[in-house]
C-alpha atoms as a PDB file:
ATOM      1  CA  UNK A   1      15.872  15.714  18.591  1.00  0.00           C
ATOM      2  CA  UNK A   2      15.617  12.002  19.122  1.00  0.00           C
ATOM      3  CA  UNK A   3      17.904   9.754  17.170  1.00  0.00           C
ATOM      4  CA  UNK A   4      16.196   6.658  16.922  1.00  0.00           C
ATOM      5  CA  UNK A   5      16.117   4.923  14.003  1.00  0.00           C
ATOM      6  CA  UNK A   6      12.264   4.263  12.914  1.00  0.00           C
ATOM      7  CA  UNK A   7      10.723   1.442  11.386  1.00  0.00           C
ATOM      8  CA  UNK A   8       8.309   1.346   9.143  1.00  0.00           C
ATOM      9  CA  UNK A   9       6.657  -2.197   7.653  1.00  0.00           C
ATOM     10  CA  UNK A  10       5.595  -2.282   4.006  1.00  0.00           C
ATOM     11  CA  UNK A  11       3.893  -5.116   2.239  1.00  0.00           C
ATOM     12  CA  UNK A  12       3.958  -5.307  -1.959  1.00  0.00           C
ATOM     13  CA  UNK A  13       7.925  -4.209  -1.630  1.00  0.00           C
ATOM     14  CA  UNK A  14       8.688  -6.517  -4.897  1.00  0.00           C
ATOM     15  CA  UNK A  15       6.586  -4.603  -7.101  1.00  0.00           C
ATOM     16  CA  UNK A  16       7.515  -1.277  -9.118  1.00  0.00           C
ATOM     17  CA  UNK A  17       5.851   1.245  -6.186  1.00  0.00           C
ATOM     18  CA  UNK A  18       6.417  -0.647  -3.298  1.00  0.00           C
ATOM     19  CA  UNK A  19      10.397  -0.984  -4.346  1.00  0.00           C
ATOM     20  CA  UNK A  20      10.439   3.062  -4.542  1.00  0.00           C
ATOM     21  CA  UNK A  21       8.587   3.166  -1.375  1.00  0.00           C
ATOM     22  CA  UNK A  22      11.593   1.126   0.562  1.00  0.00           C
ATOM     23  CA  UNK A  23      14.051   3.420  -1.472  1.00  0.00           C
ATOM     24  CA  UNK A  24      12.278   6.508   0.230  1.00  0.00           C
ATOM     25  CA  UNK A  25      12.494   5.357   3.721  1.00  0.00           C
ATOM     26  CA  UNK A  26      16.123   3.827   3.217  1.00  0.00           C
ATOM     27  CA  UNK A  27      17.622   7.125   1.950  1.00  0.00           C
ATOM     28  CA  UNK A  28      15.372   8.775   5.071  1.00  0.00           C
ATOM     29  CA  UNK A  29      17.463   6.136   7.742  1.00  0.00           C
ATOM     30  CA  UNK A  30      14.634   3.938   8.321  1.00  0.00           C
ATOM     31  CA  UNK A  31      14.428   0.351   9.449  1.00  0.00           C
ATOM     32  CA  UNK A  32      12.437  -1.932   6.928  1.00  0.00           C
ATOM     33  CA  UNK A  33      10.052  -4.875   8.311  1.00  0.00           C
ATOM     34  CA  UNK A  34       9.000  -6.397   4.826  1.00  0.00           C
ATOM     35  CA  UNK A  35       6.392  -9.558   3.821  1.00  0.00           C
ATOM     36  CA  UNK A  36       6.316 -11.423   0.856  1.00  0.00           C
ATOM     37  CA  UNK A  37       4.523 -14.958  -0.125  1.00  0.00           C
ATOM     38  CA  UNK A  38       7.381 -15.765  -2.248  1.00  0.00           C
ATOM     39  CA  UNK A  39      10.556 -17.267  -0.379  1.00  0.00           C
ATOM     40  CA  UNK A  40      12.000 -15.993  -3.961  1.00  0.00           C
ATOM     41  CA  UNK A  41      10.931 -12.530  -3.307  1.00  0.00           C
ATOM     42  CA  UNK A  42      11.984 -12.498  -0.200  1.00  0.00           C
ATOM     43  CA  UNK A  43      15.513 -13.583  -1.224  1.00  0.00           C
ATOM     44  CA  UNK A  44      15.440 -11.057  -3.665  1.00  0.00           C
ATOM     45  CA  UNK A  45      14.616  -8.254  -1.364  1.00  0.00           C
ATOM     46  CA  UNK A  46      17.349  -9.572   1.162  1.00  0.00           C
ATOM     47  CA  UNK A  47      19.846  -9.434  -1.906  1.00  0.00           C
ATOM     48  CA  UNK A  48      19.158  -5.691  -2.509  1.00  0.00           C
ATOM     49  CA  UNK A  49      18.051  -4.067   0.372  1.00  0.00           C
ATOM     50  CA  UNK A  50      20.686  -5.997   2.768  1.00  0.00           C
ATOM     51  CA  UNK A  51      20.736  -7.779   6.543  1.00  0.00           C
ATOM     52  CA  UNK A  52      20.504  -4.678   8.358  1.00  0.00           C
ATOM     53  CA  UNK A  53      16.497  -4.579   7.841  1.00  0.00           C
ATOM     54  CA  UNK A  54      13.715  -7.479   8.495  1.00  0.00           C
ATOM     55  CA  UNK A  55      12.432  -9.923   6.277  1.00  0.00           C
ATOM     56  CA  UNK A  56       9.490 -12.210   7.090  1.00  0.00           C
ATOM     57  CA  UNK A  57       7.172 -15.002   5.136  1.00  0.00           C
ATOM     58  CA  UNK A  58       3.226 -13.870   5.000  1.00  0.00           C
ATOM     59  CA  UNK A  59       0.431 -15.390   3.015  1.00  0.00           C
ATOM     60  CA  UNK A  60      -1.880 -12.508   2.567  1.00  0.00           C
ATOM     61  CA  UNK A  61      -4.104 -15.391   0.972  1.00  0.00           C
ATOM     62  CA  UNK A  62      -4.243 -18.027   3.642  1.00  0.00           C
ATOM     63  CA  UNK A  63      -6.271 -16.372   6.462  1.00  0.00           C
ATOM     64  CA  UNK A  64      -4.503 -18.779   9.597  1.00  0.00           C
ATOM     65  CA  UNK A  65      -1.411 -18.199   8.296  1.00  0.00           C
ATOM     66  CA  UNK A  66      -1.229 -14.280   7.942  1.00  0.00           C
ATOM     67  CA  UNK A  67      -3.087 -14.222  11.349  1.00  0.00           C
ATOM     68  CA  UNK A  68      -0.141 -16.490  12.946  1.00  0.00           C
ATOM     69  CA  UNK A  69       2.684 -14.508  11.066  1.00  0.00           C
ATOM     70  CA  UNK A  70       1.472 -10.707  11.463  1.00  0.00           C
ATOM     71  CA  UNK A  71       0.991 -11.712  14.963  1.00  0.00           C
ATOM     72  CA  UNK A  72       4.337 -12.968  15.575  1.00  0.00           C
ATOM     73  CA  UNK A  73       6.075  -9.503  13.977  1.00  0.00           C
ATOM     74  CA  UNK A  74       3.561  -7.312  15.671  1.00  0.00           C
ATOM     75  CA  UNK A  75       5.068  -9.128  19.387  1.00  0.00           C
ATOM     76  CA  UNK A  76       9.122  -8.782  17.788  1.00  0.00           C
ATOM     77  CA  UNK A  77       9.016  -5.410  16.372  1.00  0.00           C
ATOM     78  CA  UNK A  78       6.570  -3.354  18.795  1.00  0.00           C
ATOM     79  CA  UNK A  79       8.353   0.021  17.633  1.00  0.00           C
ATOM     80  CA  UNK A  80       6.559   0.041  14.105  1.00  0.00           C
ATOM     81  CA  UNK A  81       6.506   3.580  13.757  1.00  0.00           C
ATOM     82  CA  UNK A  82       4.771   3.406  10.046  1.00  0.00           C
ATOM     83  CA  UNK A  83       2.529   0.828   8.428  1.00  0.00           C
ATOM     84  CA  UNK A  84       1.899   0.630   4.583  1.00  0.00           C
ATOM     85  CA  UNK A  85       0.077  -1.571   2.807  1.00  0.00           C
ATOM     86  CA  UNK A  86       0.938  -1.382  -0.676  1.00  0.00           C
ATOM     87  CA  UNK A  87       0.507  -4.984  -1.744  1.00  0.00           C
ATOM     88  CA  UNK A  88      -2.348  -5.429  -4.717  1.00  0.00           C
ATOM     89  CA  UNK A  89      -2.808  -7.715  -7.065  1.00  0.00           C
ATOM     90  CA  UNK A  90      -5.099  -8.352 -10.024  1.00  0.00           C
ATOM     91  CA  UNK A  91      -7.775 -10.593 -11.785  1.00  0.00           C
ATOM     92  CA  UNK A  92      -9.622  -9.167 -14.400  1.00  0.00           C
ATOM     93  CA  UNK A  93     -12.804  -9.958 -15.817  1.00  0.00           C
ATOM     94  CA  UNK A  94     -16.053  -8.777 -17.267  1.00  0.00           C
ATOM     95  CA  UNK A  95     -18.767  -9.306 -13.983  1.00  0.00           C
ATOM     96  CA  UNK A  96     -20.548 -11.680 -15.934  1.00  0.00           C
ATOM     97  CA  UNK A  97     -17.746 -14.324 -16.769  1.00  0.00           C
ATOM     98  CA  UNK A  98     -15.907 -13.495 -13.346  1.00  0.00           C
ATOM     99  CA  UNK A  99     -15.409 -16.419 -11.328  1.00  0.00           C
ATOM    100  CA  UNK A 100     -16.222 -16.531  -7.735  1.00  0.00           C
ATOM    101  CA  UNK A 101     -12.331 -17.274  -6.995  1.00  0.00           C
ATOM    102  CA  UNK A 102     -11.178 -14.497  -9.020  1.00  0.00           C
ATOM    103  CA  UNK A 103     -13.654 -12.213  -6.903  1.00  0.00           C
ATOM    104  CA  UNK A 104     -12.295 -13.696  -3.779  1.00  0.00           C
ATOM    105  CA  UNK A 105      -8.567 -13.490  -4.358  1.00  0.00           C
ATOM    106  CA  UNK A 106      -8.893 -10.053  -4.840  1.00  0.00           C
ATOM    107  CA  UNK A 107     -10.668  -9.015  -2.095  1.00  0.00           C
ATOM    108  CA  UNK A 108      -8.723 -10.578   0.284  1.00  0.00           C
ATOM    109  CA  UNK A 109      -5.136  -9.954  -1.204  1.00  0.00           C
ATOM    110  CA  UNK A 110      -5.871  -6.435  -1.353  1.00  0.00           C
ATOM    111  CA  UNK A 111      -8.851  -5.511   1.204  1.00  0.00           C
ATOM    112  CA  UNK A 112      -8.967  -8.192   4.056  1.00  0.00           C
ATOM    113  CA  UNK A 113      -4.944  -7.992   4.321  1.00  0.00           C
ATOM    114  CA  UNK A 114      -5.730  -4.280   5.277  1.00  0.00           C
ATOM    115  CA  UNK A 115      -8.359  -5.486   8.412  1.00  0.00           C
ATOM    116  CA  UNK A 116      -5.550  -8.062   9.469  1.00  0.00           C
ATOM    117  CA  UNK A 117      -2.612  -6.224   9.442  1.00  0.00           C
ATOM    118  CA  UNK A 118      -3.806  -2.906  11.095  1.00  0.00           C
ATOM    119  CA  UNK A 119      -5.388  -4.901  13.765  1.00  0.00           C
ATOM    120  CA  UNK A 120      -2.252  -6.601  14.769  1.00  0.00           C
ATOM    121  CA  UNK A 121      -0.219  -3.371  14.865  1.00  0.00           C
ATOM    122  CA  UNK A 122      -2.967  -0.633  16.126  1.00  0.00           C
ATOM    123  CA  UNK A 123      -2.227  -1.492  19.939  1.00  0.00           C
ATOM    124  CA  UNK A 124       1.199  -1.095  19.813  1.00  0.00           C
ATOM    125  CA  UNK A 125       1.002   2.523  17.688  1.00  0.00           C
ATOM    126  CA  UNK A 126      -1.841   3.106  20.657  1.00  0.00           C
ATOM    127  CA  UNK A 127       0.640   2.040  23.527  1.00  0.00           C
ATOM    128  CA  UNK A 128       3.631   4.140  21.728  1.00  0.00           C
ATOM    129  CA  UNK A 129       0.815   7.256  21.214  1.00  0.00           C
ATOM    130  CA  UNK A 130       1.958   7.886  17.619  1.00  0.00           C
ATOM    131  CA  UNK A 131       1.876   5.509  14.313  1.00  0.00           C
ATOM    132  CA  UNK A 132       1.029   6.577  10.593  1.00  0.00           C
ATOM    133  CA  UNK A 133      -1.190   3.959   8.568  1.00  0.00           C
ATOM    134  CA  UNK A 134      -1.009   4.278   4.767  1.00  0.00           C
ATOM    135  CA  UNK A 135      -2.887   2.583   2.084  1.00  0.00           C
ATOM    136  CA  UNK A 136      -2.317   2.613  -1.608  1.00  0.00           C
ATOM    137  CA  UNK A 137      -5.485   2.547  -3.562  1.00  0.00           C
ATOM    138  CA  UNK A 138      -6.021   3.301  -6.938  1.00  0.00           C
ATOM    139  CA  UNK A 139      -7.753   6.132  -9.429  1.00  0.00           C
ATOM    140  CA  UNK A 140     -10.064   3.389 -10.119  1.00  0.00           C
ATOM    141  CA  UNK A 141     -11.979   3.096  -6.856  1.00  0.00           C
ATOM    142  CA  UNK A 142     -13.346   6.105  -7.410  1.00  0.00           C
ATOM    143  CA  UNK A 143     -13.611   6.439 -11.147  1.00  0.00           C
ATOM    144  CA  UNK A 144     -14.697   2.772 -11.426  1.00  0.00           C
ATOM    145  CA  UNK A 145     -13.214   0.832 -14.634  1.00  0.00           C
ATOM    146  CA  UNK A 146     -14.966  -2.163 -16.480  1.00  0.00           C
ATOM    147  CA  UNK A 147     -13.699  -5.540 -16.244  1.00  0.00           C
ATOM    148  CA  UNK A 148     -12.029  -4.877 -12.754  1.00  0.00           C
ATOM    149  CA  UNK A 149     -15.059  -4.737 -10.864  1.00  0.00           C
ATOM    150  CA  UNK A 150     -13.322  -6.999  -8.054  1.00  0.00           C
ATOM    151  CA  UNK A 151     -10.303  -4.607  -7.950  1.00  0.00           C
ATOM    152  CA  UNK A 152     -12.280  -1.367  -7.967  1.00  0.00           C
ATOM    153  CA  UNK A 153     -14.255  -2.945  -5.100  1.00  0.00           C
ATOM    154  CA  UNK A 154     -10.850  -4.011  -3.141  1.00  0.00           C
ATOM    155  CA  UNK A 155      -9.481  -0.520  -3.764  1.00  0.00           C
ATOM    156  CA  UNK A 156     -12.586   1.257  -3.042  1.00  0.00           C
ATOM    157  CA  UNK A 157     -13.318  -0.957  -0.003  1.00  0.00           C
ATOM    158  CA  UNK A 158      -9.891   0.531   1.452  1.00  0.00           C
ATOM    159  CA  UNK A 159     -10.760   4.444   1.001  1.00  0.00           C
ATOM    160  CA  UNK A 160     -14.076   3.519   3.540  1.00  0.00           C
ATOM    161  CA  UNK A 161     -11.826   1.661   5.494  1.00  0.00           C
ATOM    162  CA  UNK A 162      -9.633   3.855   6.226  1.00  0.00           C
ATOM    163  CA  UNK A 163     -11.792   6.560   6.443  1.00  0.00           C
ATOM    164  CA  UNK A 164     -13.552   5.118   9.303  1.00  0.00           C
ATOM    165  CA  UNK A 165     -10.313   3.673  11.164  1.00  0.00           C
ATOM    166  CA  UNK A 166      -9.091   7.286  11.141  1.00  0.00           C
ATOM    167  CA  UNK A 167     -12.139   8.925  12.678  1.00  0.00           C
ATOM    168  CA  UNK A 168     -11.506   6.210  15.505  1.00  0.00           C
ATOM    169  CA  UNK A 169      -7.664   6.515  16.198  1.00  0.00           C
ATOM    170  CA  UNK A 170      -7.953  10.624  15.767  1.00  0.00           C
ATOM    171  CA  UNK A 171      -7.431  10.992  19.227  1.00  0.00           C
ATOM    172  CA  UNK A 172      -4.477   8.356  19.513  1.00  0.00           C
ATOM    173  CA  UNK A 173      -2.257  10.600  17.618  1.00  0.00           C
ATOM    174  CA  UNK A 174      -2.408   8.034  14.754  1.00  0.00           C
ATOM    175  CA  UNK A 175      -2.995   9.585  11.223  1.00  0.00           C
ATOM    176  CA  UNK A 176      -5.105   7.638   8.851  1.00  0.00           C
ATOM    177  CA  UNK A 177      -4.308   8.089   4.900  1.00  0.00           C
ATOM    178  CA  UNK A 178      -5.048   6.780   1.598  1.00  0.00           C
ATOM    179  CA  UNK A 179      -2.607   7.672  -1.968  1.00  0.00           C
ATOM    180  CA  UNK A 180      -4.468   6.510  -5.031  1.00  0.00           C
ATOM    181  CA  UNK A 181      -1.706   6.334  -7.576  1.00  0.00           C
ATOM    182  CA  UNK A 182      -3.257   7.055 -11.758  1.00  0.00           C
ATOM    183  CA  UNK A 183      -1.570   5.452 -14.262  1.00  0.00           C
ATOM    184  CA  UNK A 184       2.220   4.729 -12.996  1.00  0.00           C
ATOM    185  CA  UNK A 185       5.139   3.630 -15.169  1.00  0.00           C
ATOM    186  CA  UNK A 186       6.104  -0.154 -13.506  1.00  0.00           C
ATOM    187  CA  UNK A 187       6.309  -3.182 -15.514  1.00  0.00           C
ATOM    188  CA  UNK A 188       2.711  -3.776 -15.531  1.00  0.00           C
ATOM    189  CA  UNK A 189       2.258  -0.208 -17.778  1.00  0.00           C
ATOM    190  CA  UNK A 190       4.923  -1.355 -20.032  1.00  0.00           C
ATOM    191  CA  UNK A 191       3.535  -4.209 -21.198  1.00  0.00           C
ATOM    192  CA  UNK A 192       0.843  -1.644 -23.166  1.00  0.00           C
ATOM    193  CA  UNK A 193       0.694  -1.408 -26.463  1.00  0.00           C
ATOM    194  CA  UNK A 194       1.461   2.034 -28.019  1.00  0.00           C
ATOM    195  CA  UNK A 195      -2.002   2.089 -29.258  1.00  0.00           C
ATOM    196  CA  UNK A 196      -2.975   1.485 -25.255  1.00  0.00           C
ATOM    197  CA  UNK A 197      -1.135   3.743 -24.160  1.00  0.00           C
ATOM    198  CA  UNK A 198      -1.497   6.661 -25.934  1.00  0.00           C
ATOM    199  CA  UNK A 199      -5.611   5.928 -25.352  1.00  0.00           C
ATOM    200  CA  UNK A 200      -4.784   6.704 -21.473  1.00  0.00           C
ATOM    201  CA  UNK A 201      -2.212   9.720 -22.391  1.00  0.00           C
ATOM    202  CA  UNK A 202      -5.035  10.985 -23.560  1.00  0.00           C
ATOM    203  CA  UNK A 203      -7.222  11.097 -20.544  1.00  0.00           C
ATOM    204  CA  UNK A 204      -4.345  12.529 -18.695  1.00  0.00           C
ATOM    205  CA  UNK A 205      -3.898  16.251 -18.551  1.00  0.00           C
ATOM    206  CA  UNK A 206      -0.020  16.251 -17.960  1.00  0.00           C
ATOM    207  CA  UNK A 207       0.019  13.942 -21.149  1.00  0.00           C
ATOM    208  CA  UNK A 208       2.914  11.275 -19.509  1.00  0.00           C
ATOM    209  CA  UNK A 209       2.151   8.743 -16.958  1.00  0.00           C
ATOM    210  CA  UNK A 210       4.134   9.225 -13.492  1.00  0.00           C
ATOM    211  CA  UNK A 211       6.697   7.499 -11.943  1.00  0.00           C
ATOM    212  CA  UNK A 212       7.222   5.281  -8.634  1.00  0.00           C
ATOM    213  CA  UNK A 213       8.833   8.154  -7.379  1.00  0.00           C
ATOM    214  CA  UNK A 214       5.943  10.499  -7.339  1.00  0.00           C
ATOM    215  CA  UNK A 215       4.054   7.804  -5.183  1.00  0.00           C
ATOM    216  CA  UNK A 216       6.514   7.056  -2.913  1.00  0.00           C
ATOM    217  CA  UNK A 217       7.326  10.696  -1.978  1.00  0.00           C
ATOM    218  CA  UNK A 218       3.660  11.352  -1.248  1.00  0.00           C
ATOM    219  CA  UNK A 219       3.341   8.079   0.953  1.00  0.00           C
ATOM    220  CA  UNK A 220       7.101   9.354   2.645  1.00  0.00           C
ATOM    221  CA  UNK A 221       5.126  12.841   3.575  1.00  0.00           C
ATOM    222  CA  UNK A 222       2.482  11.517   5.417  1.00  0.00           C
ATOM    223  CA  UNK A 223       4.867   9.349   7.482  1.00  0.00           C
ATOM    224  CA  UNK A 224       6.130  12.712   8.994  1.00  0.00           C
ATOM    225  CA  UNK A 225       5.496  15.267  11.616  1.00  0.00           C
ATOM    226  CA  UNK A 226       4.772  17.865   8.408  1.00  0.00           C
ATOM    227  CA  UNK A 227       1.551  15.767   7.938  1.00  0.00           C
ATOM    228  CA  UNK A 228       0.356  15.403  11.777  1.00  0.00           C
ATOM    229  CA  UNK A 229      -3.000  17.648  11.127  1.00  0.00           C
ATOM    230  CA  UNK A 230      -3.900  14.992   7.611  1.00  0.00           C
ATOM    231  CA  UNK A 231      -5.921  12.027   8.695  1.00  0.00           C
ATOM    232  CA  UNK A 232      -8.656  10.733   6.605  1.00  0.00           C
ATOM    233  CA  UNK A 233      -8.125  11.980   3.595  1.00  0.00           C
ATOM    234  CA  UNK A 234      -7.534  10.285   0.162  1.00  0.00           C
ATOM    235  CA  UNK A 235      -4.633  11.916  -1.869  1.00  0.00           C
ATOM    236  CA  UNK A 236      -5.104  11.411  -5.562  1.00  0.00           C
ATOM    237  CA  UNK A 237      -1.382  11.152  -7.571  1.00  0.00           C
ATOM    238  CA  UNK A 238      -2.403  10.865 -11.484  1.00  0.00           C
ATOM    239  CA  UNK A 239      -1.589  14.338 -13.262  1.00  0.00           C
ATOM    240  CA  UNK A 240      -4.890  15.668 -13.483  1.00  0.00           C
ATOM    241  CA  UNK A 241      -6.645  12.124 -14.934  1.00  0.00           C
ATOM    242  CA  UNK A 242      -9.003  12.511 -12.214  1.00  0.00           C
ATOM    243  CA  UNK A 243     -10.085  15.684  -9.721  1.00  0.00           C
ATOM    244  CA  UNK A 244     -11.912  14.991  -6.822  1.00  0.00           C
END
């Protein structure tokens, strides 16, 4: 059994999933390659996670300069074994009132950064003949949910996406997989209401909403050798809310 240490790059590490995501790899000996726009956030995740791992500056907004950047880590750390992108971001809005910029941010914070990112890194995983590419999506793109018709479109962008991507790298032993997290308890769900949430408790079957945890040990499995024969495939993580 080889004993090299494997590397996996994650963007959205700062947020409530993408934080129990790193945890998962960490406590599995990987190396971490993460991105933020915020020299804070970055500081931050230096600060906690320690110098041992990789830390870089990426504007998922600013086409040149996440073109430049994602470049520049694909050439320093060709022995990505894992890419996620986890990094999402909102701006709701009732299709009618929505603003072309709010449309735009969205798409391209959480669907174009996908096209960009798995470009860069796709011919090293094809040189190395292995790689795992995982998106995080949402129970929205497929259920749909009004006044987040740009994020349901981001999020349901990604599932074709990927879809397709994995039908072409098949053969590359490169697997190809979505998680669409339900309702998850970070610090966006606890700024509900009670009222709020108990109207979503009530749509879920397993009456609680689930925790970073339960993402990040899904997203962990299909990094490994135990999930070599999944590609394609969107695995749903909300207690029952939706079954597809």
């Amino acid at each position: 059994m080889s004993n090299k240490i494997k590397k996996v790059f994650i963007t959205g590490a700062s947020g409530g999933i993408g934080d129990a995501i790193c945890q998962k790899f960490i406590n599995n000996n990987y190396n971490l390659v993460l991105v933020s726009s915020s020299d804070k956030n970055l500081s931050n995740l230096k600060s906690k996670f320690g110098e041992n791992h990789h830390y870089y500056y990426l504007d998922l907004l600013d086409t040149k300069n996440i073109e430049e950047n994602i470049n520049k880590i694909a050439n320093e750390h060709k022995d990505i074994d894992v890419l996620i992108n986890n990094a999402g971001i909102t701006e709701d809005g009732l299709i009618l009132r929505m603003k072309l910029s709010q449309w735009e941010k969205v798409l391209k914070t959480n669907l174009d950064s996908n096209y960009f990112l798995i470009k860069a890194f796709l011919p090293n995983m094809i040189s190395n003949k292995n790689g795992k590419i995982i998106g995080i999506s949402s129970v929205v793109a497929t259920s749909g949910n009004p006044g987040q018709s740009n994020y349901v479109a981001s999020k349901s962008g990604m599932i074709g996406l990927y879809k397709s991507i994995a039908q072409e790298v098949a053969r590359r032993n490169i697997n190809v997989n979505i998680v669409s997290p339900g309702y998850i308890s970070t610090p966006m769900t606890n700024k509900l209401n009670e009222s709020q949430k108990n109207n979503i408790l009530e749509k879920i079957p397993m009456k609680k909403f689930g925790d970073p945890k339960d993402v990040a040990n899904v997203v962990y499995f299909l990094s490994t050798e135990e999930a070599s024969y999944i590609t394609g495939q969107n695995l749903n993580v909300n207690g029952g809310m939706l079954m597809v």
